[in-house]
PDB file of N, CA and C in Angstrom:
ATOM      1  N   UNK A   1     -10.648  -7.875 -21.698  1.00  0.00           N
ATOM      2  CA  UNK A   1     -12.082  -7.925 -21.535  1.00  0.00           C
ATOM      3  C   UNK A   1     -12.538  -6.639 -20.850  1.00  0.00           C
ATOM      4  N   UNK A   2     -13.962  -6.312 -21.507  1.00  0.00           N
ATOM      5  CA  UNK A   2     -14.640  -5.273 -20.430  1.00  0.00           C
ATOM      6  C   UNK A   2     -15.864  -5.596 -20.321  1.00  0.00           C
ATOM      7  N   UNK A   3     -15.665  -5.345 -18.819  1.00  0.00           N
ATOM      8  CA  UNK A   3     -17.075  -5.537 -18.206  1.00  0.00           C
ATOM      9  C   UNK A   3     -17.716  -4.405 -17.493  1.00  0.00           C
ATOM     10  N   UNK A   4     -19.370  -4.189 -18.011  1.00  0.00           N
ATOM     11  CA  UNK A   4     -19.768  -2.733 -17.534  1.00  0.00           C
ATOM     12  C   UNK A   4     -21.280  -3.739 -16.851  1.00  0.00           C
ATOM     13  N   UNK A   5     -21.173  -3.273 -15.354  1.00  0.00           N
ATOM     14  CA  UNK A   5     -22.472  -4.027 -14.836  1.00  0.00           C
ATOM     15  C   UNK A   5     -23.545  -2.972 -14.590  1.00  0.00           C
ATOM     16  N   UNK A   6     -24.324  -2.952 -14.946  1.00  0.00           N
ATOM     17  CA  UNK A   6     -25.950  -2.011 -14.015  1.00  0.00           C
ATOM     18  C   UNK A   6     -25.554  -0.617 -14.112  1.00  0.00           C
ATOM     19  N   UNK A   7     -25.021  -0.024 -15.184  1.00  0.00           N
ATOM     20  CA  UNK A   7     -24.795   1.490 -15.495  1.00  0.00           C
ATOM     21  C   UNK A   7     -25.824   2.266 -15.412  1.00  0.00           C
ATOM     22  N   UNK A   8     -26.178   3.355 -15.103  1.00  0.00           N
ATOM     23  CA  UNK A   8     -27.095   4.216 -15.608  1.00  0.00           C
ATOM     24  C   UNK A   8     -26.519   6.127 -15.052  1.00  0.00           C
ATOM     25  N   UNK A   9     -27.455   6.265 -16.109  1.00  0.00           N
ATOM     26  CA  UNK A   9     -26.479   8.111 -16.042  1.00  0.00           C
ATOM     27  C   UNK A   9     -27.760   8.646 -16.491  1.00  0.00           C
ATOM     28  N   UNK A  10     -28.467   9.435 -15.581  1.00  0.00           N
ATOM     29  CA  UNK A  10     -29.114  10.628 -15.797  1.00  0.00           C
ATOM     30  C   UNK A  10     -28.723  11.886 -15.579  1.00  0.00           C
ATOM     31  N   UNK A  11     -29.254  13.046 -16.850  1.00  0.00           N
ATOM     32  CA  UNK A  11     -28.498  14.401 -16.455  1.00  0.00           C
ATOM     33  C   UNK A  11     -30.037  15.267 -15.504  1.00  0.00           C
ATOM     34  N   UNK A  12     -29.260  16.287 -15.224  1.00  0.00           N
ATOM     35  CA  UNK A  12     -30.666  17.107 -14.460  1.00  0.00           C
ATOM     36  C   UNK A  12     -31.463  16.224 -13.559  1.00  0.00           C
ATOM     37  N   UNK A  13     -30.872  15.279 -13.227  1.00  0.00           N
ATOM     38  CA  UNK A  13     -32.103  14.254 -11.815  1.00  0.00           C
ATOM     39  C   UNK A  13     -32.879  15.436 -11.196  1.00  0.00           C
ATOM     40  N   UNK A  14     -34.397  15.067 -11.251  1.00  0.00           N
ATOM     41  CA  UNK A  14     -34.993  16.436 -10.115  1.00  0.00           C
ATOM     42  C   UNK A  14     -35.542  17.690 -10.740  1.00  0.00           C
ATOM     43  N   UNK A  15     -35.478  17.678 -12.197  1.00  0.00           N
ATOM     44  CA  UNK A  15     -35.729  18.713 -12.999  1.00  0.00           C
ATOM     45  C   UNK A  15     -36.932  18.286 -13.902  1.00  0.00           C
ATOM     46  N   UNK A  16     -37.440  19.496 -14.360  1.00  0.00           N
ATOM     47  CA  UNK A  16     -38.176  19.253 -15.562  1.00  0.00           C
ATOM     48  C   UNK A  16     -37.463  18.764 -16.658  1.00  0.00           C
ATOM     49  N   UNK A  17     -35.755  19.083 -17.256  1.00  0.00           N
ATOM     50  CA  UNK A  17     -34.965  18.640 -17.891  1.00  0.00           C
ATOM     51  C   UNK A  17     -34.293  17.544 -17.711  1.00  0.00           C
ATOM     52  N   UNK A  18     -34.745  16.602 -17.021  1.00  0.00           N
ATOM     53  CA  UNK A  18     -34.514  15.269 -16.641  1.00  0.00           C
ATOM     54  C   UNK A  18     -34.329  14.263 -17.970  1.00  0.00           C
ATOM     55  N   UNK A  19     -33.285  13.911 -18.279  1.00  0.00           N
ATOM     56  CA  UNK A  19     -32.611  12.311 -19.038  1.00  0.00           C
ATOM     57  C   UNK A  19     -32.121  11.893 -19.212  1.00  0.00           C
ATOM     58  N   UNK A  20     -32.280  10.724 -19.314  1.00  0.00           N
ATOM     59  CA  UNK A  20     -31.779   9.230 -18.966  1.00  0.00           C
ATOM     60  C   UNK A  20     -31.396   9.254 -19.955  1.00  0.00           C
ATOM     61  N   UNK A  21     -29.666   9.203 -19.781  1.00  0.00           N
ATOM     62  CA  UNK A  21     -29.178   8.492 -20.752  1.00  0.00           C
ATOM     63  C   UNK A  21     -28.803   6.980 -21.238  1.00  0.00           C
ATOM     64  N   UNK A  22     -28.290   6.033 -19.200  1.00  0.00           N
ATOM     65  CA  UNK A  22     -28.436   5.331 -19.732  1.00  0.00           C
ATOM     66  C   UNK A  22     -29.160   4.496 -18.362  1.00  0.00           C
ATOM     67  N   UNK A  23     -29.854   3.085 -18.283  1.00  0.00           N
ATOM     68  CA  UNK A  23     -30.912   2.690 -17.112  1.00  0.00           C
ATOM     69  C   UNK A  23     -29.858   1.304 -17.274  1.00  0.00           C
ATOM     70  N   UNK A  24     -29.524   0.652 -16.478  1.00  0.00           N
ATOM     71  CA  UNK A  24     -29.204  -0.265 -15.876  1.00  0.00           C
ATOM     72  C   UNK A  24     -28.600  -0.902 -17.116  1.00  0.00           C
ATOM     73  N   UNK A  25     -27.385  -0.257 -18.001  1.00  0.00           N
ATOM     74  CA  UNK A  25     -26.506  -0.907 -19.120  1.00  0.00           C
ATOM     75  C   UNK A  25     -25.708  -1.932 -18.441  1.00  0.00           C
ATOM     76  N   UNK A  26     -26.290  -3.089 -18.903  1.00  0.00           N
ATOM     77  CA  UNK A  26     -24.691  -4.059 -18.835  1.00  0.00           C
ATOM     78  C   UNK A  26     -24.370  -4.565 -20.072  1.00  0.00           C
ATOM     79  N   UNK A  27     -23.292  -5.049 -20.389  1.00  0.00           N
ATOM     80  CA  UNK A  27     -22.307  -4.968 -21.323  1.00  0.00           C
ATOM     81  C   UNK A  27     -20.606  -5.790 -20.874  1.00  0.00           C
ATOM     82  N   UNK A  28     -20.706  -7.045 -22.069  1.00  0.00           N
ATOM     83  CA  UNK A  28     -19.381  -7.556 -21.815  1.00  0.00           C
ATOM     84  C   UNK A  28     -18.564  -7.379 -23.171  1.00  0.00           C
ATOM     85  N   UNK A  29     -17.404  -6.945 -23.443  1.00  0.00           N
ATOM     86  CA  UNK A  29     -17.170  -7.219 -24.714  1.00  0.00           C
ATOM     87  C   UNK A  29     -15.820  -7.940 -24.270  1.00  0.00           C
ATOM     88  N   UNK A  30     -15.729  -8.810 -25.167  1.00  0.00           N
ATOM     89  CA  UNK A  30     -14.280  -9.979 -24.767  1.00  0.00           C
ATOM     90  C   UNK A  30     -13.004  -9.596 -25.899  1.00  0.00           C
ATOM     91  N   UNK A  31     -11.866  -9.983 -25.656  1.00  0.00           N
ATOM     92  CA  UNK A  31     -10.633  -9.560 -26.789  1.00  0.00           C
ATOM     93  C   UNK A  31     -11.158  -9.702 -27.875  1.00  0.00           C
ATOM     94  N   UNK A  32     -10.712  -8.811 -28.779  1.00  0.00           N
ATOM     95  CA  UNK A  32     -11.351  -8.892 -30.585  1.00  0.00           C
ATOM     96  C   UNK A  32     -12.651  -8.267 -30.655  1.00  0.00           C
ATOM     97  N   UNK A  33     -13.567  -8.114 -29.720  1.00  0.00           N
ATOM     98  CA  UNK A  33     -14.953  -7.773 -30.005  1.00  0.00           C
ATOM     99  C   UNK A  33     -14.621  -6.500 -30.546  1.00  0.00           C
ATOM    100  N   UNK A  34     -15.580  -5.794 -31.199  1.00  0.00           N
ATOM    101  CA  UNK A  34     -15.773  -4.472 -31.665  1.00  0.00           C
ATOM    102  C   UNK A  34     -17.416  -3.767 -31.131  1.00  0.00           C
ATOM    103  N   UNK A  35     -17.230  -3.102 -30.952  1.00  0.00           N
ATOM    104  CA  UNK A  35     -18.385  -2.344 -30.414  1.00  0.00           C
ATOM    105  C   UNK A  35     -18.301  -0.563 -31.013  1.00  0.00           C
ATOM    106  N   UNK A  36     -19.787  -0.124 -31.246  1.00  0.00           N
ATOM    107  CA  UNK A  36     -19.883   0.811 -31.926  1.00  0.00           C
ATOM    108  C   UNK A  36     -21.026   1.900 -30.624  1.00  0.00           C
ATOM    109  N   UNK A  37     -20.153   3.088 -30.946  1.00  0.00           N
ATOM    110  CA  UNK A  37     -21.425   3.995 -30.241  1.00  0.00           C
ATOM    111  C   UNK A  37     -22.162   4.951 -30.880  1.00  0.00           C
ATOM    112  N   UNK A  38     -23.443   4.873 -31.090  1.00  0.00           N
ATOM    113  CA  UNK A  38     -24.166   5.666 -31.996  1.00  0.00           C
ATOM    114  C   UNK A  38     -25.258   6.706 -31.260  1.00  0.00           C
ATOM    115  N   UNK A  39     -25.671   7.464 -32.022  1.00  0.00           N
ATOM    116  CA  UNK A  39     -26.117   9.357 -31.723  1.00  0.00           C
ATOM    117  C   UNK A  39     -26.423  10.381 -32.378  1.00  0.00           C
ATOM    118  N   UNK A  40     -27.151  11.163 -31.820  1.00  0.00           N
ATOM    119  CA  UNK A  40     -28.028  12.212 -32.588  1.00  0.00           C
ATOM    120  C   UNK A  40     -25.875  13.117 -32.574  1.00  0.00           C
ATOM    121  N   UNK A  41     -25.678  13.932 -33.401  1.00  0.00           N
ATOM    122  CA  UNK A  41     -24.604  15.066 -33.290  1.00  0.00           C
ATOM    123  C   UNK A  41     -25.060  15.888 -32.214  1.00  0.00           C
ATOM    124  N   UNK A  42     -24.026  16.322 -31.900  1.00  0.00           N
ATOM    125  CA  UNK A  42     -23.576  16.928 -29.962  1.00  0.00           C
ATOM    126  C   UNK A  42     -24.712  16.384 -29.107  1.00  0.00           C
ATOM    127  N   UNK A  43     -24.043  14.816 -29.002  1.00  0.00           N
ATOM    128  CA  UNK A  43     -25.214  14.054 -28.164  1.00  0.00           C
ATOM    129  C   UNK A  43     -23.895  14.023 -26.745  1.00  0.00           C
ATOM    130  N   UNK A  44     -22.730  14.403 -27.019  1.00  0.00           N
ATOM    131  CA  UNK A  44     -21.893  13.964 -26.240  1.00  0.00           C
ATOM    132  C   UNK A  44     -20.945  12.622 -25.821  1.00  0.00           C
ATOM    133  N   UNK A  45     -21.123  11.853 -27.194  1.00  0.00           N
ATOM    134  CA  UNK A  45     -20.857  10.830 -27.177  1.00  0.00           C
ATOM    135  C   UNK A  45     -19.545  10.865 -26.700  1.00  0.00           C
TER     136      UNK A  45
END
């Protein structure tokens, strides 16, 4: 199992180039689940 509680990741905090990538992600995925991550190309995934 994974468990992701209250994530969040901003780049540049404090800047005019300030963003949020991610605001308070939670997320469980249990054995067998599949999960996909999707994105603009060189999003940094």
């Amino acid at each position: 199992m994974l468990k992701l509680n209250n994530i969040s990741k901003t780049f540049n905090p404090g800047t005019l180039n300030k963003k949020v990538a991610l605001d308070h992600l939670s997320l469980t995925l249990n054995d067998g689940d599949f999960a996909t991550i999707v994105g603009s190309n060189v999003a940094g995934k």
